[in-house]
PDB file of N, CA and C in Angstrom:
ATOM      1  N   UNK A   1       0.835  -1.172   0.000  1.00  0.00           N
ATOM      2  CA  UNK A   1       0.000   0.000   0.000  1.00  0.00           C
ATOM      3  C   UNK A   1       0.881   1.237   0.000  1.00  0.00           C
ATOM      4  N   UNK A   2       0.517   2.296  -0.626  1.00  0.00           N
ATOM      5  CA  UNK A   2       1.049   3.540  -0.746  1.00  0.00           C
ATOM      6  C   UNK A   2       0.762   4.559   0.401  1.00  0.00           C
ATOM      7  N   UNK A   3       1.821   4.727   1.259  1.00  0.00           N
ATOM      8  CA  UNK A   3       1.378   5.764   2.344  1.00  0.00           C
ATOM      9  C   UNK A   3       1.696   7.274   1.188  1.00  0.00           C
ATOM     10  N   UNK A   4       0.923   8.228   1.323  1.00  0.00           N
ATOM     11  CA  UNK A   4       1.190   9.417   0.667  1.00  0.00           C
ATOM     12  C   UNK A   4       1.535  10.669   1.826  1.00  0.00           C
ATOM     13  N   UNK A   5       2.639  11.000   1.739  1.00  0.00           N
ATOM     14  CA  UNK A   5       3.458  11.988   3.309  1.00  0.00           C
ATOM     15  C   UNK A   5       3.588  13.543   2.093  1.00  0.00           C
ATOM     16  N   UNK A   6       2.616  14.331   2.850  1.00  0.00           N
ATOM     17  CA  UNK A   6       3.214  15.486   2.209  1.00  0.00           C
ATOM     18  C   UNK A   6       3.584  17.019   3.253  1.00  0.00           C
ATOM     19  N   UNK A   7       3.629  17.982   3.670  1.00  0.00           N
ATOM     20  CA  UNK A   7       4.022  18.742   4.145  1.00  0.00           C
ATOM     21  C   UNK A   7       2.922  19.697   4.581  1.00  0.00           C
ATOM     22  N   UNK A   8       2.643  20.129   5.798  1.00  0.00           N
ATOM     23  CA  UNK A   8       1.635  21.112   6.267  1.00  0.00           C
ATOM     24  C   UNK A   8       1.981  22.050   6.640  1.00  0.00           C
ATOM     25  N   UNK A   9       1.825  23.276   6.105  1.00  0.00           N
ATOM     26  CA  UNK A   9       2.609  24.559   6.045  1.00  0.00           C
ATOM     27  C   UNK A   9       1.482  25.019   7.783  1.00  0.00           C
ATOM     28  N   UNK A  10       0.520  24.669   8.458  1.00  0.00           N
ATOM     29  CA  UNK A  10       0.141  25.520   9.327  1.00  0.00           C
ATOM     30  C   UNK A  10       0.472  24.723  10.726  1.00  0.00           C
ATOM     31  N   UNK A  11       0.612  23.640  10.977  1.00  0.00           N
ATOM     32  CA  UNK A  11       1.315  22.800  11.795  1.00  0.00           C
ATOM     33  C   UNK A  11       2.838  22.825  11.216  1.00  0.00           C
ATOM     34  N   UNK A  12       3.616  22.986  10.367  1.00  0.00           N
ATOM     35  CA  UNK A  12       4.850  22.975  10.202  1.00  0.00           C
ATOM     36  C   UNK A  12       5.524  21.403  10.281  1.00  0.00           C
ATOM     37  N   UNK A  13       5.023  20.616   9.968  1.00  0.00           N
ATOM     38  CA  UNK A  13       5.345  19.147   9.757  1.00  0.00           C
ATOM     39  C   UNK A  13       4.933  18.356   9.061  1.00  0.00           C
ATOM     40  N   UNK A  14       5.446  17.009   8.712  1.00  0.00           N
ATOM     41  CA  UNK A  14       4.979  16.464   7.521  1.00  0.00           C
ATOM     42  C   UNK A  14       3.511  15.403   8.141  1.00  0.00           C
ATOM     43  N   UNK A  15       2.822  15.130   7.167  1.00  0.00           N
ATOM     44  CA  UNK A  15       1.870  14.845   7.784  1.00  0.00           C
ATOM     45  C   UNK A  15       1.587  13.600   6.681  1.00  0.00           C
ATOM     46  N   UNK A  16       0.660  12.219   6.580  1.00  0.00           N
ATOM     47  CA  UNK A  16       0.646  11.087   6.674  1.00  0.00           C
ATOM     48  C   UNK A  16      -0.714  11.004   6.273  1.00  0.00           C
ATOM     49  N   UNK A  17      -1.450  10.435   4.635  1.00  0.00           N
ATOM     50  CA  UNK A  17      -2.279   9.868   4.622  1.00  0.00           C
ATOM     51  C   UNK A  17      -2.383   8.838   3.948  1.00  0.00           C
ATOM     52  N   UNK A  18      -3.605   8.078   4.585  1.00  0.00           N
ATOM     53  CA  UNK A  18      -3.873   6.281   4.407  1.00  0.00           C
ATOM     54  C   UNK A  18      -3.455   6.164   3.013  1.00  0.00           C
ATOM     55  N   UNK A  19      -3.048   5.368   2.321  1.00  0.00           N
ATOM     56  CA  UNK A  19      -3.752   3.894   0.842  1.00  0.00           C
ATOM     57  C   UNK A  19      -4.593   3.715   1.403  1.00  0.00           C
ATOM     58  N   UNK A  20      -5.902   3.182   0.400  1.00  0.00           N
ATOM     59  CA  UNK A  20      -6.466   2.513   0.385  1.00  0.00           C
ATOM     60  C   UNK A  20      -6.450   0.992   1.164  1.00  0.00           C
ATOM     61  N   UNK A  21      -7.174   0.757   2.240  1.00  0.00           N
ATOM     62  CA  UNK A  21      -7.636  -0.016   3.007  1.00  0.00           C
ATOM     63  C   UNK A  21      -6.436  -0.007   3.977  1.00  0.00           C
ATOM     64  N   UNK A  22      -5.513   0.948   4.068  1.00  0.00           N
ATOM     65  CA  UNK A  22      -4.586   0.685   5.531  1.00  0.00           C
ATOM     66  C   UNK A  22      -5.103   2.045   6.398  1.00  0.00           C
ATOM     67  N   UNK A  23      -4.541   1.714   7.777  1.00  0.00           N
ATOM     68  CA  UNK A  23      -4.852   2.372   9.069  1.00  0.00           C
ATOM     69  C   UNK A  23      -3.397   2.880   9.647  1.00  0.00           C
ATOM     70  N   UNK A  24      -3.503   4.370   9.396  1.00  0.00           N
ATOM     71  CA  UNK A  24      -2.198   4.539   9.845  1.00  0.00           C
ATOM     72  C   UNK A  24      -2.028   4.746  11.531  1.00  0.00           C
ATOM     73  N   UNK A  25      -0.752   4.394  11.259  1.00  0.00           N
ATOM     74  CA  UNK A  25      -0.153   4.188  13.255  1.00  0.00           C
ATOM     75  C   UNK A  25      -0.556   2.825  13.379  1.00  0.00           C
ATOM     76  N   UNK A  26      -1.283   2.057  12.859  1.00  0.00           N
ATOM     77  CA  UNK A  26      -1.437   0.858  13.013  1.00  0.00           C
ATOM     78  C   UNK A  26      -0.564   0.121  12.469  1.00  0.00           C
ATOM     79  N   UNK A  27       0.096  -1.755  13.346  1.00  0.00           N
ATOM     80  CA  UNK A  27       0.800  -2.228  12.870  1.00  0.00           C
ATOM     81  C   UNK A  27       0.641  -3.545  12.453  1.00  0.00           C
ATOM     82  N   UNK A  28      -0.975  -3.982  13.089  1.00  0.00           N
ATOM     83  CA  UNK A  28      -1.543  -5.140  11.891  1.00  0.00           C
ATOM     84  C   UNK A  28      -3.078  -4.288  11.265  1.00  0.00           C
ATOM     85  N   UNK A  29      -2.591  -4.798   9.716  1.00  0.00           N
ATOM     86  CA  UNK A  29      -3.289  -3.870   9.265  1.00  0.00           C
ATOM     87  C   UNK A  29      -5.467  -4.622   8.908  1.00  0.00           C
ATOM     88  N   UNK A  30      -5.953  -4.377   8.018  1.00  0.00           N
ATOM     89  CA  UNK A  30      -7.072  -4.917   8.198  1.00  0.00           C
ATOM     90  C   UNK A  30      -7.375  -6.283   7.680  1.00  0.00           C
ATOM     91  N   UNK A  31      -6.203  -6.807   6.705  1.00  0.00           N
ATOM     92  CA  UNK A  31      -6.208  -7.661   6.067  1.00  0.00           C
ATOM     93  C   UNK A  31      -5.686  -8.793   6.953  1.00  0.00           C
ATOM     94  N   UNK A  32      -5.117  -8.228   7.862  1.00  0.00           N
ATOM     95  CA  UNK A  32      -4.571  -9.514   8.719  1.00  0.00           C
ATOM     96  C   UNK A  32      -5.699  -9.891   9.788  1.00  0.00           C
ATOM     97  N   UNK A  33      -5.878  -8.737  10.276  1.00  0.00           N
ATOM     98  CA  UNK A  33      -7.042  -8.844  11.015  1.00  0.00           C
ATOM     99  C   UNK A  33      -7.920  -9.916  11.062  1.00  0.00           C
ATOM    100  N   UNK A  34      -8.331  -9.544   9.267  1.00  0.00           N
ATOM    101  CA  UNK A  34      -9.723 -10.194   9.164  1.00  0.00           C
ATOM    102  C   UNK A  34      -9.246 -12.248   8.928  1.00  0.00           C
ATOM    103  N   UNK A  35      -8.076 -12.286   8.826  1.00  0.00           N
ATOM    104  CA  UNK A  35      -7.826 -13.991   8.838  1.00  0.00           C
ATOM    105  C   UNK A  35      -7.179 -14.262   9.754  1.00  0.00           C
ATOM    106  N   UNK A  36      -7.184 -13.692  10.991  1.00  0.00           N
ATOM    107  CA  UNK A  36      -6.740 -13.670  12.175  1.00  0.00           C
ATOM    108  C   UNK A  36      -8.413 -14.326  12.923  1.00  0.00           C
ATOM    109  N   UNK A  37      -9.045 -13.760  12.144  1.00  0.00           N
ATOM    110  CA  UNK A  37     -10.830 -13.859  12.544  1.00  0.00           C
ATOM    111  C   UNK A  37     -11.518 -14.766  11.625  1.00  0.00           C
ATOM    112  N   UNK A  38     -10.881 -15.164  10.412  1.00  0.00           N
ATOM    113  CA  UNK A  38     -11.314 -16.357  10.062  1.00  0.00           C
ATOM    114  C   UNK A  38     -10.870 -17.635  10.028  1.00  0.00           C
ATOM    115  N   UNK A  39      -9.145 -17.524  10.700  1.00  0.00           N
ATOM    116  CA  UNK A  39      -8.704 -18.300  12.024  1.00  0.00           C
ATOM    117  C   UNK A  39      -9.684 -19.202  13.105  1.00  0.00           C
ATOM    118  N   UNK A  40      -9.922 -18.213  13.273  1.00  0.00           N
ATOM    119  CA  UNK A  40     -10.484 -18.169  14.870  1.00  0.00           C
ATOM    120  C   UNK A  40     -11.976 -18.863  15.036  1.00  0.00           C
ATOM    121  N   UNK A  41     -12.567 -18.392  13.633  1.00  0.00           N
ATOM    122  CA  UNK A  41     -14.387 -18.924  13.640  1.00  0.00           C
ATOM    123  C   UNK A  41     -14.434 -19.317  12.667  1.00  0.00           C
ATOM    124  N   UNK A  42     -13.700 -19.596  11.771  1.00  0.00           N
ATOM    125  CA  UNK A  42     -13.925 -20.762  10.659  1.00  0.00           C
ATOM    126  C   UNK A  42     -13.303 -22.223  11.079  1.00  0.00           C
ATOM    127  N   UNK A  43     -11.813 -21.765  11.641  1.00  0.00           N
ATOM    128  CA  UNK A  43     -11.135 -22.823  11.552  1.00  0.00           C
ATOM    129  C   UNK A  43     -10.853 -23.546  13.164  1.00  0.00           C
ATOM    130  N   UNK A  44     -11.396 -22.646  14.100  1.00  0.00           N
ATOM    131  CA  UNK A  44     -11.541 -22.455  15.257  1.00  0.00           C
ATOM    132  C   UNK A  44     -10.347 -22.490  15.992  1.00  0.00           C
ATOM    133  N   UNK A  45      -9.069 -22.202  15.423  1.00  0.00           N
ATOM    134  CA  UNK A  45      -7.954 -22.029  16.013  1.00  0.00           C
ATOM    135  C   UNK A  45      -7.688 -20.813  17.415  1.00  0.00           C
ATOM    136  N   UNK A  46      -6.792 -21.422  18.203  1.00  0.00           N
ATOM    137  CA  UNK A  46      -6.893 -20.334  19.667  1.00  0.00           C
ATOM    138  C   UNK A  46      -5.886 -19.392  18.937  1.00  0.00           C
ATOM    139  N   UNK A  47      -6.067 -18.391  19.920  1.00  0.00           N
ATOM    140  CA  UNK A  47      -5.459 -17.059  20.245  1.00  0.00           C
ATOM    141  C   UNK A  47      -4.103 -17.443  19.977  1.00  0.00           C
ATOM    142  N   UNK A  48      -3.401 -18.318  20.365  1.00  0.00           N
ATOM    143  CA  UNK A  48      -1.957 -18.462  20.604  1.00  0.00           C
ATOM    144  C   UNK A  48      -1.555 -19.204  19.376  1.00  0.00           C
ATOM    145  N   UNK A  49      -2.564 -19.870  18.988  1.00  0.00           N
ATOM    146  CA  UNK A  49      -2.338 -20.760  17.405  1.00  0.00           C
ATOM    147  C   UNK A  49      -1.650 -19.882  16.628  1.00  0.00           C
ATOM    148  N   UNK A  50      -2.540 -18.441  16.759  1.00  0.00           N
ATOM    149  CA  UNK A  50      -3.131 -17.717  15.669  1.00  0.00           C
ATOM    150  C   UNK A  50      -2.241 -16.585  15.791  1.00  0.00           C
ATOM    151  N   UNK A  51      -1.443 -15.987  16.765  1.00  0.00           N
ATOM    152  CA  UNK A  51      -0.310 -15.920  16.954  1.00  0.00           C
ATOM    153  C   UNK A  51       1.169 -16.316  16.766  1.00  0.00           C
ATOM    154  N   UNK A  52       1.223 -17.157  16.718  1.00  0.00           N
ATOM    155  CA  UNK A  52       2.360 -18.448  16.157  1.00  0.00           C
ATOM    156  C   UNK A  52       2.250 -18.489  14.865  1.00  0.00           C
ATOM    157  N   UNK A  53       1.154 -18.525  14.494  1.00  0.00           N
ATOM    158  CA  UNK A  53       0.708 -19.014  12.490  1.00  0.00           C
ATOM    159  C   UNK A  53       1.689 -17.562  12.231  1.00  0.00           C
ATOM    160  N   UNK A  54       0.928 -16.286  12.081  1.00  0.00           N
ATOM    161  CA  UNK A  54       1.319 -14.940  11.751  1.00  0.00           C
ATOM    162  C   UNK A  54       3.125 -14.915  12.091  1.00  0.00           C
ATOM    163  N   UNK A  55       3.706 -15.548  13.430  1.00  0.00           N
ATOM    164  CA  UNK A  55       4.844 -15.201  13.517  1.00  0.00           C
ATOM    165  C   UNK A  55       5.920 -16.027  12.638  1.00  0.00           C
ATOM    166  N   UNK A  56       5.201 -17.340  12.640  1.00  0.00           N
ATOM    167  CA  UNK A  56       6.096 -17.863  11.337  1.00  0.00           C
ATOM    168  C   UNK A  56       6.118 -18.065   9.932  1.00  0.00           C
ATOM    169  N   UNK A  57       4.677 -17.843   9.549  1.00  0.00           N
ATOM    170  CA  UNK A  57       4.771 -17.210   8.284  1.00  0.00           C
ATOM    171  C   UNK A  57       5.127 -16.288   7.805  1.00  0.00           C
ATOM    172  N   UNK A  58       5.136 -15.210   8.413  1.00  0.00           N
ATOM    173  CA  UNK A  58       4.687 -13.519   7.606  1.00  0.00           C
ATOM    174  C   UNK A  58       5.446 -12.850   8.738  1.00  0.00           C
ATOM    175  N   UNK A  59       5.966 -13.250   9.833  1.00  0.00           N
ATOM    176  CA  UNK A  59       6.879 -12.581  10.492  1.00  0.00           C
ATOM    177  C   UNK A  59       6.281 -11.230  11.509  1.00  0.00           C
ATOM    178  N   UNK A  60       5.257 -11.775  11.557  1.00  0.00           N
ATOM    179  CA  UNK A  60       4.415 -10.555  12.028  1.00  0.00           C
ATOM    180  C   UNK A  60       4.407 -10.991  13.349  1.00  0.00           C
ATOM    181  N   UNK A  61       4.777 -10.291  14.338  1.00  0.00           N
ATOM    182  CA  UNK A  61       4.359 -10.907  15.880  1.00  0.00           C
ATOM    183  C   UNK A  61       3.873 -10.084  16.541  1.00  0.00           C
ATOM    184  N   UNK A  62       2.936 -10.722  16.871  1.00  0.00           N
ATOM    185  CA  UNK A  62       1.880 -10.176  18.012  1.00  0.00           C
ATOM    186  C   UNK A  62       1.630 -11.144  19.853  1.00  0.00           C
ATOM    187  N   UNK A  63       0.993 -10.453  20.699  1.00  0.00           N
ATOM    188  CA  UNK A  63       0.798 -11.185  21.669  1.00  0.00           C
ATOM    189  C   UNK A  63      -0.610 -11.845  21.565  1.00  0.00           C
ATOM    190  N   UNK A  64      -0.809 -12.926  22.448  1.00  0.00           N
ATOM    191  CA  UNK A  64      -1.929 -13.842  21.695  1.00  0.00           C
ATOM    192  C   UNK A  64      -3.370 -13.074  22.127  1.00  0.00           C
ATOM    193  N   UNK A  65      -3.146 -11.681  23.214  1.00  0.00           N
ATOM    194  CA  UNK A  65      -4.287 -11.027  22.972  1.00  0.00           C
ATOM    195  C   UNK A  65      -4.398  -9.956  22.552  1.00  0.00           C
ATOM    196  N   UNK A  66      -3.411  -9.703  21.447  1.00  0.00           N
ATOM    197  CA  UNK A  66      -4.035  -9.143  20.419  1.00  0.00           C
ATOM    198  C   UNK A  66      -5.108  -9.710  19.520  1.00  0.00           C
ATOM    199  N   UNK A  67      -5.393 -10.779  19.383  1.00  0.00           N
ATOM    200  CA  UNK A  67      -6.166 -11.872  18.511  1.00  0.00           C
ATOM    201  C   UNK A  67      -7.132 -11.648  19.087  1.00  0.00           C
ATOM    202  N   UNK A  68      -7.492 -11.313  20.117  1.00  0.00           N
ATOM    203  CA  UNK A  68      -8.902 -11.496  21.367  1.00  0.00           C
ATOM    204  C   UNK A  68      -9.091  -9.688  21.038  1.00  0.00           C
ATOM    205  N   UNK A  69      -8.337  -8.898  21.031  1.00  0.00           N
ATOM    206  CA  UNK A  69      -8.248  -7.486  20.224  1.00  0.00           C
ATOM    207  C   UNK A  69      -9.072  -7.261  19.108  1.00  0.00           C
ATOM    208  N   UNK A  70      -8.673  -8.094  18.130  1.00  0.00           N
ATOM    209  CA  UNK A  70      -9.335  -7.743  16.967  1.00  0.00           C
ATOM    210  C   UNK A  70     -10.753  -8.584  16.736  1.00  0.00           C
ATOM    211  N   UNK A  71     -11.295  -9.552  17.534  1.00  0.00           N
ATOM    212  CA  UNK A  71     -12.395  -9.766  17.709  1.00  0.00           C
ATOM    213  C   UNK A  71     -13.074  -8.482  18.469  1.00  0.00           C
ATOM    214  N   UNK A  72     -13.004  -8.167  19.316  1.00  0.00           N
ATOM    215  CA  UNK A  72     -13.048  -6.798  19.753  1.00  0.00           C
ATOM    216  C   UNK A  72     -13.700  -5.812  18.544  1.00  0.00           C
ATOM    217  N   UNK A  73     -12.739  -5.379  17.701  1.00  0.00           N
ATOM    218  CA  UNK A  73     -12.565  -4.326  17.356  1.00  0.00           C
ATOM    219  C   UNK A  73     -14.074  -5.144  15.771  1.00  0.00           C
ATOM    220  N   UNK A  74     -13.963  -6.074  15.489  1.00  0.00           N
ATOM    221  CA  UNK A  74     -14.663  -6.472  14.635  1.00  0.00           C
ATOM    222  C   UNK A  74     -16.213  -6.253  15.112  1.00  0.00           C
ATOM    223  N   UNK A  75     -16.543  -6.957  16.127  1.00  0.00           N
ATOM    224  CA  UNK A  75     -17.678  -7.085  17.395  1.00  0.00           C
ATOM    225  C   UNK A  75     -18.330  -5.290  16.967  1.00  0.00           C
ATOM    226  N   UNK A  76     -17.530  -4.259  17.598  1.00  0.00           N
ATOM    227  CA  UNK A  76     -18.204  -2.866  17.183  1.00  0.00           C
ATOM    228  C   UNK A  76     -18.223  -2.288  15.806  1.00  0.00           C
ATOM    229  N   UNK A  77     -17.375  -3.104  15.021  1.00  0.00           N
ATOM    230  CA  UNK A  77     -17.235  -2.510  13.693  1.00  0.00           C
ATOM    231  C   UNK A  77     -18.531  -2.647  13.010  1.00  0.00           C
ATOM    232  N   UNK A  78     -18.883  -3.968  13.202  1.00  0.00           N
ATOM    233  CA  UNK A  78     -20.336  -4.826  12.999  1.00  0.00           C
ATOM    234  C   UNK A  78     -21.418  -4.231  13.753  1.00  0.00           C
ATOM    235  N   UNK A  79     -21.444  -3.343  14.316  1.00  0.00           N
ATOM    236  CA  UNK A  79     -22.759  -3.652  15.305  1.00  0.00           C
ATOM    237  C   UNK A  79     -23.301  -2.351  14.948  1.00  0.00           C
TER     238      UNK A  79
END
């Protein structure tokens, strides 16, 4: 994804907007999220599975409640 950084002359700093479908300051983005969650209720893998999967595939590490996080964050996204 393309972060686009350009310069704000009234704050005096450079400033940071999204690509398409990423969340900035964020460091798993929505795509992981969402098979982090179809992990979890498709395949019914735990928190720590699902943790482990991400750290040795894709190098991404997280703690195993972050996984319990993004059910969370899905739960209000939905509602």
């Amino acid at each position: 994804m393309i972060n686009v950084s350009t310069y704000c002359p009234v704050c005096d700093r450079h400033v940071g907007q999204p690509g398409p479908g990423e969340l900035l300051g964020a460091y798993i983005g929505p795509a992981a999220k969402a098979t982090a969650l179809y992990l979890r209720y498709e395949l019914n893998a735990s928190d720590r599975k699902i943790s482990r999967f991400f750290a040795e595939f894709f190098g991404l590490k997280f703690v195993p409640a972050s996984a319990f996080g993004f059910e969370r964050q899905a739960a209000v996204t939905t509602s």
